[in-house]
N, C-alpha and C. Protein backbone atom coordinates (compact mmCIF):
# COMPACT_ATOMS: atom_id res chain seq x y z
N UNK A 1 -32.58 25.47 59.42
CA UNK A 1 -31.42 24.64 59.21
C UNK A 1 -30.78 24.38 60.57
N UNK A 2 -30.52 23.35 60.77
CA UNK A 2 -29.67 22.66 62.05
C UNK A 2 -28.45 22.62 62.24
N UNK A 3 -27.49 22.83 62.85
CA UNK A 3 -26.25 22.84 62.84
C UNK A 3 -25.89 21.54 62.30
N UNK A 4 -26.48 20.68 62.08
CA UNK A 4 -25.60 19.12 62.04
C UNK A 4 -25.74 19.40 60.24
N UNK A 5 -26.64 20.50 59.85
CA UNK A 5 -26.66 20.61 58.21
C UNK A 5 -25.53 21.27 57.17
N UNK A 6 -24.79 21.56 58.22
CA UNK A 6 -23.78 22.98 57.86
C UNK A 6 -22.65 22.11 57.12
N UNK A 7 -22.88 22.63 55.77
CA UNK A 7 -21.47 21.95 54.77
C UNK A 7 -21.69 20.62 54.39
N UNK A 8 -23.04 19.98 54.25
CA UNK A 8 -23.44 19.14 53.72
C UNK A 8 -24.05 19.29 52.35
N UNK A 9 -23.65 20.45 51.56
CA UNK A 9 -23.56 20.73 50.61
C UNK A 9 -22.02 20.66 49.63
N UNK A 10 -21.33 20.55 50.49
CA UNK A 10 -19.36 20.77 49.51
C UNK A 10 -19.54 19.30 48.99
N UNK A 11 -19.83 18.20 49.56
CA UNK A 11 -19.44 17.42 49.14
C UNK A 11 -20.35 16.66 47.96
N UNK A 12 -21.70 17.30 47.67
CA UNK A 12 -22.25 17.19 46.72
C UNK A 12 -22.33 17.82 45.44
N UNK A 13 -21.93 19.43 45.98
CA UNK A 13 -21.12 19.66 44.74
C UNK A 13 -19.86 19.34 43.99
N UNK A 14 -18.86 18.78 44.75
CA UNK A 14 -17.87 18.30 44.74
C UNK A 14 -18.35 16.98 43.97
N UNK A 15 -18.96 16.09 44.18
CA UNK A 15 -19.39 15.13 43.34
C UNK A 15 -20.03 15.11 41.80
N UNK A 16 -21.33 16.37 41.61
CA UNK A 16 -21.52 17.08 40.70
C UNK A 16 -20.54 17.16 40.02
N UNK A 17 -19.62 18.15 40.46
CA UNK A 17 -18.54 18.35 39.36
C UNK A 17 -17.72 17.00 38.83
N UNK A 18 -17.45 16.15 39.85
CA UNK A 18 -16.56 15.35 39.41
C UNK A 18 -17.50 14.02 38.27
N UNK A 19 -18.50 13.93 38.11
CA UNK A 19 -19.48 13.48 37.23
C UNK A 19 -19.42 14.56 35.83
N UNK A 20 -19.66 15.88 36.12
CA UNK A 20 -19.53 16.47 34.93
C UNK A 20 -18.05 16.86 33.91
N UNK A 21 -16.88 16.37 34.78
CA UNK A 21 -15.80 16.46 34.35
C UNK A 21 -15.20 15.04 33.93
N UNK A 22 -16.32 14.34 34.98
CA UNK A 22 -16.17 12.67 33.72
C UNK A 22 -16.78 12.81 32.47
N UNK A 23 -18.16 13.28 32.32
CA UNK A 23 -19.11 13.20 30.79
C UNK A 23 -18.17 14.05 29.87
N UNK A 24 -17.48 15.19 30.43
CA UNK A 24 -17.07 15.81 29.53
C UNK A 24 -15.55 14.98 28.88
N UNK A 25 -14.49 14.69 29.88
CA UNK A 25 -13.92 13.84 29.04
C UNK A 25 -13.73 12.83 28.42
N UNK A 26 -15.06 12.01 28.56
CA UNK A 26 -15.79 10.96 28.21
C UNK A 26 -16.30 11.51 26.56
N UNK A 27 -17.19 12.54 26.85
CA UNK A 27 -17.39 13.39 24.99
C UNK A 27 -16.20 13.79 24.11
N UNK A 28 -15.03 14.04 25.01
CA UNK A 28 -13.95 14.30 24.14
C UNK A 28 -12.85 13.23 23.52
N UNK A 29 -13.24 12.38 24.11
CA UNK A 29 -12.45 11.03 24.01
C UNK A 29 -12.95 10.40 22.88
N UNK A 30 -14.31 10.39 23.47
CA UNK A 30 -15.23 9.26 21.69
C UNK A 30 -15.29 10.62 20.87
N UNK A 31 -15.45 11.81 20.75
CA UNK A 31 -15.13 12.81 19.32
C UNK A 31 -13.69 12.49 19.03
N UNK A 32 -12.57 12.04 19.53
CA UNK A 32 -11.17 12.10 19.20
C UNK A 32 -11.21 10.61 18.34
N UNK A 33 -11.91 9.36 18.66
CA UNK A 33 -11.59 8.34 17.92
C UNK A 33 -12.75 8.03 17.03
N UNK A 34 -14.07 8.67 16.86
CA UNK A 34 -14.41 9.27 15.64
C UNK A 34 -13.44 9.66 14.90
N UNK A 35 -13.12 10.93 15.05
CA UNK A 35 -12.09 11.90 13.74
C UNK A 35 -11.02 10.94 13.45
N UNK A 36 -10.79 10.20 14.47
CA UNK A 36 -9.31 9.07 13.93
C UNK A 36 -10.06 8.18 12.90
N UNK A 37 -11.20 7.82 13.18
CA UNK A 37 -11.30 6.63 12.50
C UNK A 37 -12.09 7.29 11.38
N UNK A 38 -12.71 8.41 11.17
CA UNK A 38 -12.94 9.03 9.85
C UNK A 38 -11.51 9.41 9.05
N UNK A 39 -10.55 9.79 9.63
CA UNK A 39 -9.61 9.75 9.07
C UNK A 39 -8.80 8.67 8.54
N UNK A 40 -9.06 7.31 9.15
CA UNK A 40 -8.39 6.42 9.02
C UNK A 40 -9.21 6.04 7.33
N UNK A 41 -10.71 6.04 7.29
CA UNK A 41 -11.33 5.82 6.32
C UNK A 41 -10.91 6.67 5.02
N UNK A 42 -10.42 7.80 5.05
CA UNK A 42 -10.24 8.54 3.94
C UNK A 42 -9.18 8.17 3.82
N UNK A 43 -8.36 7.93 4.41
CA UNK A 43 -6.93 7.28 3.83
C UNK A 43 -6.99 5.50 3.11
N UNK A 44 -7.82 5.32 4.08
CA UNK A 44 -8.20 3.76 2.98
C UNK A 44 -8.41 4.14 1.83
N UNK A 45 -9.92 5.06 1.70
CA UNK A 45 -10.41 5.37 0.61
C UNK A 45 -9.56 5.53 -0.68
N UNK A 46 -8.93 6.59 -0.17
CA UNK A 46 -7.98 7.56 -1.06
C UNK A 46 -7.14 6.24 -1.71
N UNK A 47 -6.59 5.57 -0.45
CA UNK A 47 -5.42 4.63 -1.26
C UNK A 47 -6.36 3.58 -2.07
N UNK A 48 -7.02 3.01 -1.81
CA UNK A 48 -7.76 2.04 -3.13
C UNK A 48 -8.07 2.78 -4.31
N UNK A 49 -8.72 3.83 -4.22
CA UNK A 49 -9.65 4.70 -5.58
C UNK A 49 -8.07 4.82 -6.12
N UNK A 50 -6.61 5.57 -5.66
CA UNK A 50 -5.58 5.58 -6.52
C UNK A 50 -4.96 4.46 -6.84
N UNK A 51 -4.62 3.20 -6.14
CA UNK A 51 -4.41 2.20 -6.49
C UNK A 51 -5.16 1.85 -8.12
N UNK A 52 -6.27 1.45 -7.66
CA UNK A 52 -7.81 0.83 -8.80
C UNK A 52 -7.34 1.57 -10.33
N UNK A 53 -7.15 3.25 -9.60
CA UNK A 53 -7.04 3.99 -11.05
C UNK A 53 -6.14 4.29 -11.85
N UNK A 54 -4.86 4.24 -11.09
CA UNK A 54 -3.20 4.49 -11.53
C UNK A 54 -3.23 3.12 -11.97
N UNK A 55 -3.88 1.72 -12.03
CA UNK A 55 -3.30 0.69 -12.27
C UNK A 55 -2.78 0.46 -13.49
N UNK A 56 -1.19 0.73 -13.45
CA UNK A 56 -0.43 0.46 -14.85
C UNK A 56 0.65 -0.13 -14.99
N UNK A 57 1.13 -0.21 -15.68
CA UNK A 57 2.19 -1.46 -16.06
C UNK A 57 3.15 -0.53 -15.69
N UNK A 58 4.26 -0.68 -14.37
CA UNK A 58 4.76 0.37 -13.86
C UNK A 58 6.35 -0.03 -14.19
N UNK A 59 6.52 -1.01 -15.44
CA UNK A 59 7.92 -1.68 -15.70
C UNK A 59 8.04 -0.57 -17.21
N UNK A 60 6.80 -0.40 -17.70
CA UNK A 60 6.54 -0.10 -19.26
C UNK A 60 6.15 1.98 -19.10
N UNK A 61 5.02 1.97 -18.09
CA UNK A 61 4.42 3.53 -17.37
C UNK A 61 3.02 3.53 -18.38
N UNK A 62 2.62 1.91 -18.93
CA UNK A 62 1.44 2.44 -20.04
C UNK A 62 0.36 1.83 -19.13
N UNK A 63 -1.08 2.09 -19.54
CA UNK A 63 -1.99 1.98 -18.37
C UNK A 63 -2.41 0.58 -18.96
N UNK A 64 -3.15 -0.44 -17.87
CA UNK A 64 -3.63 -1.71 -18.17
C UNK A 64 -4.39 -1.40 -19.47
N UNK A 65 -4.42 -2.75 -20.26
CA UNK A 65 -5.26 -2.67 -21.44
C UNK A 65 -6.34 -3.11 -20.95
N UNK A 66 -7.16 -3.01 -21.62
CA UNK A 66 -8.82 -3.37 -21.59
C UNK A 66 -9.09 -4.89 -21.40
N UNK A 67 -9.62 -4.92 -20.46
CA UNK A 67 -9.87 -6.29 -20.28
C UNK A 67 -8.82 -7.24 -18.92
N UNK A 68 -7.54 -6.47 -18.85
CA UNK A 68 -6.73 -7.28 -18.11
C UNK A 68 -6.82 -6.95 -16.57
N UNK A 69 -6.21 -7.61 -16.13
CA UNK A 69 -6.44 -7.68 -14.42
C UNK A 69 -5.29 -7.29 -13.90
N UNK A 70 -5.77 -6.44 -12.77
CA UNK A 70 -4.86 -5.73 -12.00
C UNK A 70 -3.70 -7.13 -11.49
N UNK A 71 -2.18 -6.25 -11.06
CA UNK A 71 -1.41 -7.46 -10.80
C UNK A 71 -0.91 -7.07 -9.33
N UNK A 72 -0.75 -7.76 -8.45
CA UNK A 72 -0.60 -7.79 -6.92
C UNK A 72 0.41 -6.53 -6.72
N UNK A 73 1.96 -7.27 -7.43
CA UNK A 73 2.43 -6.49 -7.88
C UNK A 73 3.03 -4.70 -7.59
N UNK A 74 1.92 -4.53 -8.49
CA UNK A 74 1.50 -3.14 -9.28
C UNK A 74 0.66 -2.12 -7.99
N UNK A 75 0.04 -3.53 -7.75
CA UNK A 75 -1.23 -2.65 -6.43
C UNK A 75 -0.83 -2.04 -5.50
N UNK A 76 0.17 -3.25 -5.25
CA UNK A 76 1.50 -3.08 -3.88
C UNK A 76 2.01 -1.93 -3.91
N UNK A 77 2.85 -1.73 -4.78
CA UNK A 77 3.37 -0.35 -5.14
C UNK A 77 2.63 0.75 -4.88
N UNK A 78 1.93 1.05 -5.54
CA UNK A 78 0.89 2.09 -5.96
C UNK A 78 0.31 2.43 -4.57
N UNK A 79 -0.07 1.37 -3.65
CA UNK A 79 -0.42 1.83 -2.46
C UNK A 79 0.69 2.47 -1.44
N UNK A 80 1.41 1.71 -1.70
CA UNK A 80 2.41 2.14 -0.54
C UNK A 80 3.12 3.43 -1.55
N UNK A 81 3.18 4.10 -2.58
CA UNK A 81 3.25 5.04 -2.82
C UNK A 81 2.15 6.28 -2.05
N UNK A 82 1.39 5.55 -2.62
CA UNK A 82 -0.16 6.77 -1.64
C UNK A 82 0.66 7.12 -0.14
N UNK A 83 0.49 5.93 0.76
CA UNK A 83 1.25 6.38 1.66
C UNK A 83 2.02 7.12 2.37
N UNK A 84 2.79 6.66 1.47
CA UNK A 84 4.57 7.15 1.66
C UNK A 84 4.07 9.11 1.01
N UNK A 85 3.24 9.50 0.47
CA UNK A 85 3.12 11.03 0.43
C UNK A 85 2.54 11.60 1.42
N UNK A 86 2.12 11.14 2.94
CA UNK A 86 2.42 12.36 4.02
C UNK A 86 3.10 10.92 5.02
N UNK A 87 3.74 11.79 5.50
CA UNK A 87 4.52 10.74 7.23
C UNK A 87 3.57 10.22 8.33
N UNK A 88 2.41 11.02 8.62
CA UNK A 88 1.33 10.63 9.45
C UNK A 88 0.63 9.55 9.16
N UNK A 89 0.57 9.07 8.00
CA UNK A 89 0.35 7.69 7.30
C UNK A 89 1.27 6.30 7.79
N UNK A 90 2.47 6.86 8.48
CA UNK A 90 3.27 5.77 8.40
C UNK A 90 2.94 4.52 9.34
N UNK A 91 2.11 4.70 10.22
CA UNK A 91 1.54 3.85 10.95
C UNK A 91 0.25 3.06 10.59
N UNK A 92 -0.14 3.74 9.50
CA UNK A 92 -1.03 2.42 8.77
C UNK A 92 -0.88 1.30 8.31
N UNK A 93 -1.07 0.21 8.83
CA UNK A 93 -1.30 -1.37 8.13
C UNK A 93 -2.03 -1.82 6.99
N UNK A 94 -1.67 -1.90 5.81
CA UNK A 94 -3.10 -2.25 5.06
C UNK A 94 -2.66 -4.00 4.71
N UNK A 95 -3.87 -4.61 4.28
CA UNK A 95 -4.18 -6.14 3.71
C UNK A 95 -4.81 -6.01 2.28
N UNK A 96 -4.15 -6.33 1.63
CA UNK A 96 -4.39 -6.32 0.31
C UNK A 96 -5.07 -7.60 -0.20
N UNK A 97 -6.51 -7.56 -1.19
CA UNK A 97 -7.22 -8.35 -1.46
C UNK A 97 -7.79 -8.06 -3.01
N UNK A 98 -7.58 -9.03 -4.29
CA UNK A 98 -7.92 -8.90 -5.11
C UNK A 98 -8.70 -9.84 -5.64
N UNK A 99 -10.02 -9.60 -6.31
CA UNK A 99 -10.98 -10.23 -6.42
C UNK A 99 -10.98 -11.86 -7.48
N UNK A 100 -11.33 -12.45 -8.18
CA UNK A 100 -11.44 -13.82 -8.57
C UNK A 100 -10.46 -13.61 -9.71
N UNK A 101 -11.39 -12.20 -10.35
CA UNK A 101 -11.09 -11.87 -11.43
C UNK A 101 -9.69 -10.96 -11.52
N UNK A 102 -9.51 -10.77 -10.32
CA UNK A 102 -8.45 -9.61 -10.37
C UNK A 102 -8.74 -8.10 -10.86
N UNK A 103 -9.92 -7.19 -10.72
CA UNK A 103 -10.64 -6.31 -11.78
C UNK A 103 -10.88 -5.58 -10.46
N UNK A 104 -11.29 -6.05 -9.02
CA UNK A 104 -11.82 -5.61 -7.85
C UNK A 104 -10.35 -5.57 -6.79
N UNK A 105 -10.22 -4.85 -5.97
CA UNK A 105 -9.45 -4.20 -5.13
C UNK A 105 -10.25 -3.96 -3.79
N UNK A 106 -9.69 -4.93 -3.09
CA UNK A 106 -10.32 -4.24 -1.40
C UNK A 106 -9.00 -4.01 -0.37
N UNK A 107 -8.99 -2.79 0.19
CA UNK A 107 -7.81 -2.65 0.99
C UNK A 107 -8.61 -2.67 2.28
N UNK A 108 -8.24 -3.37 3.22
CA UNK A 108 -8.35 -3.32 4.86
C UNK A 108 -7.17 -2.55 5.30
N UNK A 109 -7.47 -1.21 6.30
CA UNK A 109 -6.66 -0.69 6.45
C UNK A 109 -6.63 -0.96 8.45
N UNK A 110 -5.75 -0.70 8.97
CA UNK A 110 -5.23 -0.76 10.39
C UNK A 110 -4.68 -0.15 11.28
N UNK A 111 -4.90 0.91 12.25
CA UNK A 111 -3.92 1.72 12.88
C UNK A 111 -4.40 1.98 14.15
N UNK A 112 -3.61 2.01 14.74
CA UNK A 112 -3.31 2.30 16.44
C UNK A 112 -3.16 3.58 16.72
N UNK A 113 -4.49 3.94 17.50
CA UNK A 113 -3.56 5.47 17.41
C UNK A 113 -4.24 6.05 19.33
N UNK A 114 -3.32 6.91 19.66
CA UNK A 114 -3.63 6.88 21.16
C UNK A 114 -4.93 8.44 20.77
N UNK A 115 -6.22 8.54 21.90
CA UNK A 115 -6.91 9.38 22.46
C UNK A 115 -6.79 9.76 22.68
N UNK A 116 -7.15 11.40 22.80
CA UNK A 116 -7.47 12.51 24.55
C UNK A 116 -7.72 11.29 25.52
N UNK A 117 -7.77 11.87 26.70
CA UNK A 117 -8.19 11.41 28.06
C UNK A 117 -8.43 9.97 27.90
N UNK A 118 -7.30 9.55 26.86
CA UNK A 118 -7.66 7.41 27.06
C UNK A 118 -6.80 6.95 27.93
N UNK A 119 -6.57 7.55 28.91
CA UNK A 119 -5.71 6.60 29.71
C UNK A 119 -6.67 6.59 30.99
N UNK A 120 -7.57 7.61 31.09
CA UNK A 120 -8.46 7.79 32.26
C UNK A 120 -9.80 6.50 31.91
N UNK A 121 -9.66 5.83 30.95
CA UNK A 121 -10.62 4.94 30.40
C UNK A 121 -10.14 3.81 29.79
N UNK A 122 -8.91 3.52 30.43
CA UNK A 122 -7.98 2.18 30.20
C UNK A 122 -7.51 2.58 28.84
N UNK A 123 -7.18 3.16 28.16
CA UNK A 123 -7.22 3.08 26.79
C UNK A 123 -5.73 3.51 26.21
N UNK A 124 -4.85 3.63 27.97
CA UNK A 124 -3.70 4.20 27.36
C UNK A 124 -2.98 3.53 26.53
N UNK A 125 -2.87 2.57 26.12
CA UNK A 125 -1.82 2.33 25.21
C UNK A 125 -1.88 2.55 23.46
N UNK A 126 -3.49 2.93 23.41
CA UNK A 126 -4.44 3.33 22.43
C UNK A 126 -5.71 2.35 21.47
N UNK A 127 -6.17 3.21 20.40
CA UNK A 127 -7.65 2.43 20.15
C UNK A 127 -6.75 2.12 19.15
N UNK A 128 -7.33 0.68 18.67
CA UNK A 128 -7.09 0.08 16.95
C UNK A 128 -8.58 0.51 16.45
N UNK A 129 -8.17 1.20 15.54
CA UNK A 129 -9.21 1.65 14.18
C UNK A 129 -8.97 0.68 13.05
N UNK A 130 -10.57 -0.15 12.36
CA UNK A 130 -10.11 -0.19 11.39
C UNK A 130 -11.05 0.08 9.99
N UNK A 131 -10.53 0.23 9.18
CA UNK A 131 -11.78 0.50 7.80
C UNK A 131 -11.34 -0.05 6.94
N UNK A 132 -12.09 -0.59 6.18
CA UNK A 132 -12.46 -1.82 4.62
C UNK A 132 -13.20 -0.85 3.52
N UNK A 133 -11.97 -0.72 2.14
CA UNK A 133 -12.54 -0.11 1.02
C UNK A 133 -12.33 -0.78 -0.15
N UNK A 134 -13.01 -0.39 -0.93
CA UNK A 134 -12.82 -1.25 -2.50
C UNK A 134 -12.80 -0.62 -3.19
N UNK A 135 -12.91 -1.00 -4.36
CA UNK A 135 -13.15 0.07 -5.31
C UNK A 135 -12.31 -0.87 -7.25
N UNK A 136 -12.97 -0.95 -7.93
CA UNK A 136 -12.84 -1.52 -9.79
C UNK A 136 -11.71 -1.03 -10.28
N UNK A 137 -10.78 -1.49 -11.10
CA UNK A 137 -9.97 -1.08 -11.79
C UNK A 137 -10.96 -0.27 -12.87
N UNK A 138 -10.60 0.61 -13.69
CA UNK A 138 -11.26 1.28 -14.71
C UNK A 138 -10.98 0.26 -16.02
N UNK A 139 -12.19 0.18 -16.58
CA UNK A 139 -12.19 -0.15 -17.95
C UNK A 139 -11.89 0.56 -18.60
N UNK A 140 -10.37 0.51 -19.78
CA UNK A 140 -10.40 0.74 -20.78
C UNK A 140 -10.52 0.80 -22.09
């Protein structure tokens, strides 16, 4: 080894690391808006399947009769009830969509929600998640 070699190693480990402390908060960032946006999906979920299935005449408390079609209404309610039972929900957007027949229910749901380490990846102001669920009124 030559003197001109001496410590031409710091700065490659120094680089090393700073590559492996990018991948790593790079892995923790996309696992954080995964779990958001799996979460965002079960809350869609949840709110259509209770919407679809609570659908009842909420002036009277008796459940749709057989044959009739869900009413905008009714849906409205019923969702934003789902909601409104935890606070961490409160930043969800949903779009409400009922089918020809009125019998089908699709909620588009919407939320903003900030990352781990998203500001090191432009992302500070946060990711929009979104998920699309449906789901039949029940025949009775």
């Amino acid at each position: 080894m030559t003197r001109d070699d001496r410590g031409s190693t710091l700065p490659l480990i120094l680089g090393f690391f700073l590559v492996a402390l990018l991948v790593t908060a790079g892995s923790v960032a996309a696992s954080d808006a995964f779990v958001q946006q799996r979460n965002l999906q079960d809350v869609c979920d949840g709110a259509v399947t209770d919407a679809a299935a609570t659908a009842i005449d909420l002036e009277r408390g008796h459940p749709v009769e057989a044959g009739s079609a869900l009413r905008f209404g009714d849906v409205q309610q019923a969702v934003a009830a789902y909601l409104a039972r935890d606070p961490s929900r409160a930043n969800v957007h949903v779009r409400i969509a009922l089918s020809a027949d009125a019998r089908t229910l699709t909620l588009t749901c919407r939320q903003t929600s900030k990352i781990a380490f998203g500001a090191m990846f432009g992302k500070g102001a946060g990711v929009t998640h979104t998920a699309t669920s449906s789901a039949r009124a029940p025949v009775t």
